[in-house]
Structure formats: C-alpha cells, structure tokens
N, C-alpha and C. Protein backbone atom coordinates (compact mmCIF):
# COMPACT_ATOMS: atom_id res chain seq x y z
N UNK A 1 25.97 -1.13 11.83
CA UNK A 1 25.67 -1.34 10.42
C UNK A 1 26.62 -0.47 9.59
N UNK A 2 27.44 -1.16 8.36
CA UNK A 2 28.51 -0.37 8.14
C UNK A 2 27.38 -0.32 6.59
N UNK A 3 27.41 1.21 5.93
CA UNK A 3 27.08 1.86 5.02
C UNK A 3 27.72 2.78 4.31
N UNK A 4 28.38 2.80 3.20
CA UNK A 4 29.30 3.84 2.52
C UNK A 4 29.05 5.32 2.92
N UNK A 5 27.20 5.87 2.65
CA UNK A 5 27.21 6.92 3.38
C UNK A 5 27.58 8.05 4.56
N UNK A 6 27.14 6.82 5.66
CA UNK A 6 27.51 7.24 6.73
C UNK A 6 28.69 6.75 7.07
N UNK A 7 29.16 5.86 6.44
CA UNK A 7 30.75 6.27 6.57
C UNK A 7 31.26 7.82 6.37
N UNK A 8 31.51 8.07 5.60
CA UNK A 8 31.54 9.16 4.73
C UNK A 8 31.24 10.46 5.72
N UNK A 9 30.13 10.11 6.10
CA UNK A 9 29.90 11.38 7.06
C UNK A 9 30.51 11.43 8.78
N UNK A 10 30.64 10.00 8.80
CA UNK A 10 31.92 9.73 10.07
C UNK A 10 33.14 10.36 9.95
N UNK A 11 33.70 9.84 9.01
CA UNK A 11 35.17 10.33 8.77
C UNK A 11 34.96 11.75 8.58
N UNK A 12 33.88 12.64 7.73
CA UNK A 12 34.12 13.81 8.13
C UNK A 12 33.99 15.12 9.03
N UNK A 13 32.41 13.97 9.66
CA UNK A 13 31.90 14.78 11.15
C UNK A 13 32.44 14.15 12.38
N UNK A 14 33.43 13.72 12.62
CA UNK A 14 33.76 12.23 13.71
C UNK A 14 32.84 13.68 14.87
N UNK A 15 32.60 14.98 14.81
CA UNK A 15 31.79 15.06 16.34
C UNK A 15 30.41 14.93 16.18
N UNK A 16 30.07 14.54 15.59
CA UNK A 16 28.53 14.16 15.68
C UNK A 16 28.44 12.52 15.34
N UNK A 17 27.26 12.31 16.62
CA UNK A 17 27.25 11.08 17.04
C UNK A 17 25.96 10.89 16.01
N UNK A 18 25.94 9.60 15.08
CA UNK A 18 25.00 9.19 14.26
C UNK A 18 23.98 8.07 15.08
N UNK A 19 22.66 8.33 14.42
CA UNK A 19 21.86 6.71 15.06
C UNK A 19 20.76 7.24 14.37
N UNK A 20 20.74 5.52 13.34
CA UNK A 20 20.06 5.43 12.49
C UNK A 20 19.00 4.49 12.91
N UNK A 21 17.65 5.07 13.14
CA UNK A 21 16.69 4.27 13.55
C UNK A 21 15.78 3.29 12.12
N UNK A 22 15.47 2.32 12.78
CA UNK A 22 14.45 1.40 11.93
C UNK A 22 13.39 2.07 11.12
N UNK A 23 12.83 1.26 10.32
CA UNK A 23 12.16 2.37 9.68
C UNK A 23 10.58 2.20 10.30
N UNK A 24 9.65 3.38 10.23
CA UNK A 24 8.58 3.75 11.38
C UNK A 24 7.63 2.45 10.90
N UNK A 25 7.24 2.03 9.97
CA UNK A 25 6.33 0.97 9.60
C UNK A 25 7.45 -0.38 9.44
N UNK A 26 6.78 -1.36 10.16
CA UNK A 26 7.56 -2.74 9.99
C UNK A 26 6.80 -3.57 8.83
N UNK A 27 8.08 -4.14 7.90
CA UNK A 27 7.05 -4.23 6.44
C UNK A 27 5.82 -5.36 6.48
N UNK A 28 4.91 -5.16 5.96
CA UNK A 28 3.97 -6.07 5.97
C UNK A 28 4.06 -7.40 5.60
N UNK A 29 2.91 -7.84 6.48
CA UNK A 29 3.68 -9.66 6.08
C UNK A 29 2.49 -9.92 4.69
N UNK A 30 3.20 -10.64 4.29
CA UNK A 30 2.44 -11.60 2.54
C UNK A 30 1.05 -12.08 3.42
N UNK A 31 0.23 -11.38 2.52
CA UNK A 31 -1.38 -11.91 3.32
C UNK A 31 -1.48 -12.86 1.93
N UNK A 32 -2.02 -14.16 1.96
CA UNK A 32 -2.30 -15.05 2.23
C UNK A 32 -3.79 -15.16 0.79
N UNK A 33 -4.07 -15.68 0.16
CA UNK A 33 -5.47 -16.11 -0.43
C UNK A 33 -7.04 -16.12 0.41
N UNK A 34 -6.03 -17.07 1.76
CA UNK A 34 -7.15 -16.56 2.76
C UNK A 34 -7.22 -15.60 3.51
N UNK A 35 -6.32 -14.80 3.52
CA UNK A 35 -5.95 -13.73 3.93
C UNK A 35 -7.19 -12.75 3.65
N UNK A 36 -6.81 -12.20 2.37
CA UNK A 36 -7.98 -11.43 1.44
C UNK A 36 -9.49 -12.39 2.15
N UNK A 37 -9.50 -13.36 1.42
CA UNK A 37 -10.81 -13.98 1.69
C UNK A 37 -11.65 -13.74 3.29
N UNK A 38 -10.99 -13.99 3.93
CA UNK A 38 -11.33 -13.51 5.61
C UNK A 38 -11.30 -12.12 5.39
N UNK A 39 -10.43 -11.39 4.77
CA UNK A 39 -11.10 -9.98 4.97
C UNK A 39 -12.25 -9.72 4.78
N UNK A 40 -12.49 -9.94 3.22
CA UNK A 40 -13.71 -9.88 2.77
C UNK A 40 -14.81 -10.42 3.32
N UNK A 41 -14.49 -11.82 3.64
CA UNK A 41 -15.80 -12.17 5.04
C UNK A 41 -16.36 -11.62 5.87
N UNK A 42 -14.96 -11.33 6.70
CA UNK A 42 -15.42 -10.49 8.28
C UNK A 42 -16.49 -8.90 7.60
N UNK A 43 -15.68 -8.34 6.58
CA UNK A 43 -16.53 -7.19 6.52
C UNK A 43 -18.25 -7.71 5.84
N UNK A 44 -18.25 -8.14 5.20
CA UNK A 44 -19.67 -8.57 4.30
C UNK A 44 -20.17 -9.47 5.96
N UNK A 45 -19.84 -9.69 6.77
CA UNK A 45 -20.36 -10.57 8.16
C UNK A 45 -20.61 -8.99 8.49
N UNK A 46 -19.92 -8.11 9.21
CA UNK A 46 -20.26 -7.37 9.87
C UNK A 46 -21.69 -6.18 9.27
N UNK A 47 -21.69 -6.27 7.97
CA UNK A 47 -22.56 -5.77 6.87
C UNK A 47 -23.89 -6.26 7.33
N UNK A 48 -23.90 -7.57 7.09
CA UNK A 48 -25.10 -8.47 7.30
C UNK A 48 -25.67 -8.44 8.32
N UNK A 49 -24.47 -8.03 9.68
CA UNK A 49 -25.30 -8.30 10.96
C UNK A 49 -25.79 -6.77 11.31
N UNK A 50 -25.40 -5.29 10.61
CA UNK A 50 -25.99 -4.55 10.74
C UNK A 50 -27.35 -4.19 10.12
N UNK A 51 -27.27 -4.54 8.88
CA UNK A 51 -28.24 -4.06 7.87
C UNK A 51 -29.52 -4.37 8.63
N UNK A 52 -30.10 -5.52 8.97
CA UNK A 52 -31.37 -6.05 9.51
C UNK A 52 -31.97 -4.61 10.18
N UNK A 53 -30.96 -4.09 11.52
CA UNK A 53 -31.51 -3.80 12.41
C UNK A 53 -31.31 -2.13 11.86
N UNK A 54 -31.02 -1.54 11.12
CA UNK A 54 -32.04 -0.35 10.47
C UNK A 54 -33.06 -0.16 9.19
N UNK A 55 -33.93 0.36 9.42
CA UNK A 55 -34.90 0.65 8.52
C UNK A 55 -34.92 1.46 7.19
N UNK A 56 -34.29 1.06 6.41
CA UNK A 56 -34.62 1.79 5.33
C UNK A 56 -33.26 1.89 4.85
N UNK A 57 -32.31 0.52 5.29
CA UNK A 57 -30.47 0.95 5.20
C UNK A 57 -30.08 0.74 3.75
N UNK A 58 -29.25 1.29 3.21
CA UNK A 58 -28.47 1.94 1.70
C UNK A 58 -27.51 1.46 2.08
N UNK A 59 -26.86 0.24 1.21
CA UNK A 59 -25.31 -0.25 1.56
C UNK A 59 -24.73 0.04 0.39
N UNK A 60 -23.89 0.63 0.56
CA UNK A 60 -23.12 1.29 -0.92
C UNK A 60 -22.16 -0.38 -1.14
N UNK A 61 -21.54 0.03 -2.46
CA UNK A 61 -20.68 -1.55 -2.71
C UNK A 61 -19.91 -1.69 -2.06
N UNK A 62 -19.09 -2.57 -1.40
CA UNK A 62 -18.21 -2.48 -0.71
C UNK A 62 -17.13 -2.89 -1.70
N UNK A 63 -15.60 -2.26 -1.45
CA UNK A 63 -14.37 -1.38 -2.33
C UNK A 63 -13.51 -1.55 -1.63
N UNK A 64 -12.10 -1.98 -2.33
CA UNK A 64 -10.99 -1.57 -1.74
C UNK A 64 -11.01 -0.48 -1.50
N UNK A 65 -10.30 0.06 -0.74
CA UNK A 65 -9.76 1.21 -0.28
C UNK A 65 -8.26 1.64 0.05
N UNK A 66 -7.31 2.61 -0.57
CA UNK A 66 -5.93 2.90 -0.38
C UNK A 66 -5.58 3.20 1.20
N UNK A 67 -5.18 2.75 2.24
CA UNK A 67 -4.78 3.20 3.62
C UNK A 67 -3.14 3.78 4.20
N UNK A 68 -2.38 3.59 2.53
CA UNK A 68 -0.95 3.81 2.94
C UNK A 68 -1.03 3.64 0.95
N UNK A 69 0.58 3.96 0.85
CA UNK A 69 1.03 3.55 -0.13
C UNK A 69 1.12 2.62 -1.01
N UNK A 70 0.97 1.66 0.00
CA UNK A 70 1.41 0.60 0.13
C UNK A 70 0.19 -0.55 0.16
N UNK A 71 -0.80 0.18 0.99
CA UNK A 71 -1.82 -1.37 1.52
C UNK A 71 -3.28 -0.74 1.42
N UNK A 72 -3.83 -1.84 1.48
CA UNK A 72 -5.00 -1.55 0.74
C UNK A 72 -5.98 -2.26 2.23
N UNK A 73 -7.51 -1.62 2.05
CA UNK A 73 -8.57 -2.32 3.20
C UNK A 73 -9.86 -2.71 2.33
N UNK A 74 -10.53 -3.37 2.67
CA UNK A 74 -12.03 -3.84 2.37
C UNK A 74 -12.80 -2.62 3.61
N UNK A 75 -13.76 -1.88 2.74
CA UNK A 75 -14.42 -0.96 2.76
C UNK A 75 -16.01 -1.09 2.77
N UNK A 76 -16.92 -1.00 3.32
CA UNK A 76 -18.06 -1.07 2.71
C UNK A 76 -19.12 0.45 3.76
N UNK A 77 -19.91 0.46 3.05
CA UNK A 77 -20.50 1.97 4.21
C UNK A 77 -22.24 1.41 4.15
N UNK A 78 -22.72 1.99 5.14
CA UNK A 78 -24.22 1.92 5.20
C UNK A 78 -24.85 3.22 6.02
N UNK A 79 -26.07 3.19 5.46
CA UNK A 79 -26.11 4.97 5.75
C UNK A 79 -27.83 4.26 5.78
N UNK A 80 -28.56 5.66 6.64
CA UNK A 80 -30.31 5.60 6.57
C UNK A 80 -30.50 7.11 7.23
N UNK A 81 -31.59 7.51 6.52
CA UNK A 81 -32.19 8.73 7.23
C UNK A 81 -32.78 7.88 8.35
N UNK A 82 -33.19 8.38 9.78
CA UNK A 82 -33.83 8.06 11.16
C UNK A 82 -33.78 9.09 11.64
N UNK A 83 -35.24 9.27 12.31
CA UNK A 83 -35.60 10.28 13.45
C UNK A 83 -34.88 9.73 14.68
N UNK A 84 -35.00 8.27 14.82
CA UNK A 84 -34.36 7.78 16.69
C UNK A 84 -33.31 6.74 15.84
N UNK A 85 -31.68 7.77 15.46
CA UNK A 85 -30.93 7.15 15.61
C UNK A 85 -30.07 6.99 16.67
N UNK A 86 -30.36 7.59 17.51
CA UNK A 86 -29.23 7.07 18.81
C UNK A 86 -30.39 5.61 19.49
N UNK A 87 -31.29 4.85 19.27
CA UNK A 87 -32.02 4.04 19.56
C UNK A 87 -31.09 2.99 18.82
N UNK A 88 -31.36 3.02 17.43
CA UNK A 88 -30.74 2.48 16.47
C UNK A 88 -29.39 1.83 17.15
N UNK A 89 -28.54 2.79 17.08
CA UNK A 89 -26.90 2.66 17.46
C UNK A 89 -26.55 1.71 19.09
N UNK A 90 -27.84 2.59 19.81
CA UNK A 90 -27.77 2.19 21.10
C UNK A 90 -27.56 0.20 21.18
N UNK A 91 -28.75 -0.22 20.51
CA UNK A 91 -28.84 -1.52 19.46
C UNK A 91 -27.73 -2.06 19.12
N UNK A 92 -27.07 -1.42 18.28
CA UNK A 92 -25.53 -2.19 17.75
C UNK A 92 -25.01 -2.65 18.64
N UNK A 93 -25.00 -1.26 19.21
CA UNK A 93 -23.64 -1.52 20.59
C UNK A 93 -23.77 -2.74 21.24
N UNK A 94 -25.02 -3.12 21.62
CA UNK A 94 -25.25 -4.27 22.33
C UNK A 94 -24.89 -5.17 21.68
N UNK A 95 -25.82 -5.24 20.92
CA UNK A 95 -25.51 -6.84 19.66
C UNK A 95 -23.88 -6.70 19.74
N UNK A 96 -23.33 -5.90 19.30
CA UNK A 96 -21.59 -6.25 18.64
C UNK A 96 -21.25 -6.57 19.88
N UNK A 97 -21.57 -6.05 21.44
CA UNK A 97 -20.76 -6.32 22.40
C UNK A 97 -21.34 -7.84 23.32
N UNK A 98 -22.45 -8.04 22.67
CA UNK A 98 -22.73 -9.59 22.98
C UNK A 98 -22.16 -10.50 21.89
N UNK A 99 -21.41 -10.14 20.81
CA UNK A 99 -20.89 -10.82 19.79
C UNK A 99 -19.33 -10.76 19.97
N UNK A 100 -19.15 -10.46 21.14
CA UNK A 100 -17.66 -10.25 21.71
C UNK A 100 -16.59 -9.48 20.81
N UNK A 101 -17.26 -8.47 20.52
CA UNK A 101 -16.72 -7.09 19.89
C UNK A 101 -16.38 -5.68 20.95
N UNK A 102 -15.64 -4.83 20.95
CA UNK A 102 -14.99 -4.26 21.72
C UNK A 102 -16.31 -3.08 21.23
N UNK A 103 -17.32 -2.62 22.20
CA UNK A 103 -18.29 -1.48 21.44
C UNK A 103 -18.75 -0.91 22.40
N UNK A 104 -19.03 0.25 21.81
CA UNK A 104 -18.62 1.67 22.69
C UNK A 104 -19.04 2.68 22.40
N UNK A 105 -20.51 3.25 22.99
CA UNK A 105 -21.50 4.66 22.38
C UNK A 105 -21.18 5.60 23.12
N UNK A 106 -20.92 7.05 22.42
CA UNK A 106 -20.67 7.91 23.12
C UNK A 106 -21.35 9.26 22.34
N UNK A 107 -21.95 10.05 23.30
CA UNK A 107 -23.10 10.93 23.10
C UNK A 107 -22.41 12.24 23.58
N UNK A 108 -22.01 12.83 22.24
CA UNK A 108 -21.35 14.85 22.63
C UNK A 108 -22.53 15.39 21.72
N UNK A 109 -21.80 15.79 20.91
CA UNK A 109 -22.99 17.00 19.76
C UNK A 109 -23.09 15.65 18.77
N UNK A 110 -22.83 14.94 18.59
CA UNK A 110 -23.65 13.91 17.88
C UNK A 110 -23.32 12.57 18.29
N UNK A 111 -23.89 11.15 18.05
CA UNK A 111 -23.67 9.62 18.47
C UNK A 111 -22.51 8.66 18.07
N UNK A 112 -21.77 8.43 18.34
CA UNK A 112 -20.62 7.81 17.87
C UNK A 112 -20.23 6.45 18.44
N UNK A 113 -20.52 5.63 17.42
CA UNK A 113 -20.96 4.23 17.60
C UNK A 113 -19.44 3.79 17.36
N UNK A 114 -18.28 3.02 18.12
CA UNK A 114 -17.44 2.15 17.64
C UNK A 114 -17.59 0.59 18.08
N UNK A 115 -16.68 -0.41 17.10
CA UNK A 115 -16.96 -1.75 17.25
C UNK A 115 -15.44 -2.10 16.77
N UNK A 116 -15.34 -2.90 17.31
CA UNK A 116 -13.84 -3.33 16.65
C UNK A 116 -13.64 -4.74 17.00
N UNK A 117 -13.24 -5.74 16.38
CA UNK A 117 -12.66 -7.27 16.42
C UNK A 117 -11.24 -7.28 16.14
N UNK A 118 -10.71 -8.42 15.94
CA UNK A 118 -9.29 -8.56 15.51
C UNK A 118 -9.03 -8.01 14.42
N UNK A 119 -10.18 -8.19 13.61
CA UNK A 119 -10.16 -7.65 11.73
C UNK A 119 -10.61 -6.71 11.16
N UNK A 120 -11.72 -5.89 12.09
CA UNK A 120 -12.60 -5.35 11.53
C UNK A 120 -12.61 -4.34 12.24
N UNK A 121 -13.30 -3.00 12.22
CA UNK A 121 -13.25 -1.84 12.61
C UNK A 121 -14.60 -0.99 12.27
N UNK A 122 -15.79 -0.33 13.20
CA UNK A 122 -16.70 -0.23 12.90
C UNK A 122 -16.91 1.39 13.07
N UNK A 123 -17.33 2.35 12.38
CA UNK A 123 -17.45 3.87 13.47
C UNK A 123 -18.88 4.22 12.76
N UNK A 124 -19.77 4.44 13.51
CA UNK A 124 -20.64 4.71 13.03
C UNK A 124 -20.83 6.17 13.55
N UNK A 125 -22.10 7.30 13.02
CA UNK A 125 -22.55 8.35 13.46
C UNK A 125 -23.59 8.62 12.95
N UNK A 126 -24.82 9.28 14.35
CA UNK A 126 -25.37 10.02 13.78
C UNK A 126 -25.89 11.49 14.73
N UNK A 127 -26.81 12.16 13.97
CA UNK A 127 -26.83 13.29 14.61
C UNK A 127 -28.28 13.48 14.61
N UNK A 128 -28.87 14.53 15.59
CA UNK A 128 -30.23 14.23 15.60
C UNK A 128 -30.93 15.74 15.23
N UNK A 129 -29.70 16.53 14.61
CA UNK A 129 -30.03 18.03 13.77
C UNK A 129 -29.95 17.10 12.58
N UNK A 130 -29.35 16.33 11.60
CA UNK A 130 -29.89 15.74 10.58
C UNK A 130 -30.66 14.88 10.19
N UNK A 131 -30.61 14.20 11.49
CA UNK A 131 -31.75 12.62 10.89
C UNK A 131 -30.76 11.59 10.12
N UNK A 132 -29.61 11.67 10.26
CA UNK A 132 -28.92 10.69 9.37
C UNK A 132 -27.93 9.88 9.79
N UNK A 133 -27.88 8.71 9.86
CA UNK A 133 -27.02 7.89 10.11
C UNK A 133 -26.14 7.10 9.13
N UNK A 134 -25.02 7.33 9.65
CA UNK A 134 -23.49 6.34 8.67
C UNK A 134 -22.36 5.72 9.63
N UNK A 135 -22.54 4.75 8.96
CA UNK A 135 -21.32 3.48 9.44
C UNK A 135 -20.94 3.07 8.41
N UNK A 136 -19.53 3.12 8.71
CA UNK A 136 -18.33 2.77 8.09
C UNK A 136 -17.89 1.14 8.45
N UNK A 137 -17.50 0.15 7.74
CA UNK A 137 -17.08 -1.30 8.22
C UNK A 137 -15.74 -1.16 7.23
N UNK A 138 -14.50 -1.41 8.11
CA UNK A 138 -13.23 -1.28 7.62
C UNK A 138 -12.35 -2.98 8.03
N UNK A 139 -12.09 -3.20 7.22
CA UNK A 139 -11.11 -4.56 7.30
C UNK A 139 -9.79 -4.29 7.79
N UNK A 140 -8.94 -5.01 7.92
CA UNK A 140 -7.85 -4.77 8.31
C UNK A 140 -6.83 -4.75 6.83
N UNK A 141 -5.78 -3.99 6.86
CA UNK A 141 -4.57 -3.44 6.04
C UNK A 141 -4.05 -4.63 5.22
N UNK A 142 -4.05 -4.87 3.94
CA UNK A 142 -3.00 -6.18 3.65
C UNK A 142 -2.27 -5.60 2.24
N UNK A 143 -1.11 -5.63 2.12
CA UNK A 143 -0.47 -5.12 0.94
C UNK A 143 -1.14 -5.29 -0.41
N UNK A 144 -0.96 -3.98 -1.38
CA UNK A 144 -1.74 -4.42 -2.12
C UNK A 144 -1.18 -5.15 -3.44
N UNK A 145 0.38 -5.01 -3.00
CA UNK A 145 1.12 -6.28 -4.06
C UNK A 145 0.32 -7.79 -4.13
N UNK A 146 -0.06 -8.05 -3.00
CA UNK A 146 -1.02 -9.60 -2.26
C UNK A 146 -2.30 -9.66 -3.04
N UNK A 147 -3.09 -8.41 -2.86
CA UNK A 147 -4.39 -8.48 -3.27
C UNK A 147 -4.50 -8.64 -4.73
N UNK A 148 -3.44 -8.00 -5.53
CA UNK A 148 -3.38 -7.96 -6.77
C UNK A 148 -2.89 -9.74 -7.66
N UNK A 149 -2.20 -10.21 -6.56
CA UNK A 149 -1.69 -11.24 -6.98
C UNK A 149 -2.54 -12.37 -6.76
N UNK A 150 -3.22 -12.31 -5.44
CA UNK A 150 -4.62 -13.17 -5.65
C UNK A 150 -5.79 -13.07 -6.89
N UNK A 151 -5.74 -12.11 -7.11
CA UNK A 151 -6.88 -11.42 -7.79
C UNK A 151 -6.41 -12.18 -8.77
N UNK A 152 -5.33 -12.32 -9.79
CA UNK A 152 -5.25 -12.66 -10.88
C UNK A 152 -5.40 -14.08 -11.21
C-alpha cells in the first residue's frame, strides 16, 4: 500500500522494516430496518420469557445503550428481591437451554446465570447475603448511524 507518509519515513528510515496492520475492529455492516426490529424483538422475547418465572420482577425500560463509539445495543434489565434465588436462576437455565440457548449456572460467592443466542446475551446474578437478583438482556451491536436513520 503506497501512502505519502510512510513513504516519507522509508526514504528516511530505509532500516526499519514497516507493517501496517488492519485496523482492530472490521467496520460494521449497515443493519437493516429489520435489523433494529429483530433486535428489539429478540430482547422484549427474551424479557417476556423471563419475567413470568420470578415473583415480584421490576423490568426497568428497555434503552439503547452506547457499546463502542460507534454502535449502539438494545438493553433492558430485570431485577426482584428473593430469598431462593439460585432456585429461580436454576429455572432459567433450563428453560433457555431447552429453548436452544447456550446456558450456563455457576455457583462461587454468588449465582451467575448466562444465556446467549445468535442475538442476544443474558447474565444474570444473584447472591444469597442480599436476597437480590439482576439480569441483564443485551442485543447484539448495530451502528448507531443505522439506528438513527431508521428511527427517523
């Protein structure tokens, strides 16, 4: 790749060998009307299929969210006080992994619920010194030049 710069620095360093790598993020592709729209689905789907199965669940609005400079996610959170939240979670796990979701409980100093699809991304926690449980439902990345341009 010929560039005035590194020209420049050829002709005056010829002993140092240059290599200019790609850049670390490959640019995002143009998401689509349905693009957005399936985001927003999959997460308000994954919303719906949690909420039922806790008692007393608080779904905050679900929000874009900034993930880069550049790109934006569909966001939504759900939270409940519970005495038997690792019961709770234990629950998800199943359901999401009979719903052919990648899900996965793991028990250190507190419960850590993940779920993941092609689109969607799930982490839940809770702990049983607080009584409180939160899950996070995250969409997948789409520029937010796209989202803005649907939107209008």
């Amino acid at each position: 790749m010929e560039e005035p710069f590194f020209n420049e620095v050829r002709r005056r360093r010829p002993d140092i060998d240059l290599v200019i790598l790609p850049p670390v993020e490959p640019p995002a592709r143009r998401a689509s009307a349905e693009d957005v729209a399936a985001s927003v689905e999959v997460v308000d789907a994954a919303v719906a299929a949690i909420v039922p199965r806790i008692p007393g669940a608080v779904v905050a609005e679900p929000r874009w969210e900034p993930v880069s400079h550049n790109d934006v996610r569909r966001r939504a959170e759900v939270s409940a006080d519970l005495p038997d939240g690792a019961a709770t979670l234990e629950r998800l796990r199943q359901a999401f992994a009979e719903a052919r979701w990648e899900s996965r409980l793991e028990v250190k100093a507190f419960h850590r619920w993940t779920a993941r699809s092609g689109d969607a991304d799930i982490v839940g926690f809770w702990s049983s010194r607080h009584g409180h449980l939160s899950i996070t439902v995250s969409g997948r990345a789409i520029a937010a030049r796209d989202l803005v341009q649907v939107g209008s």
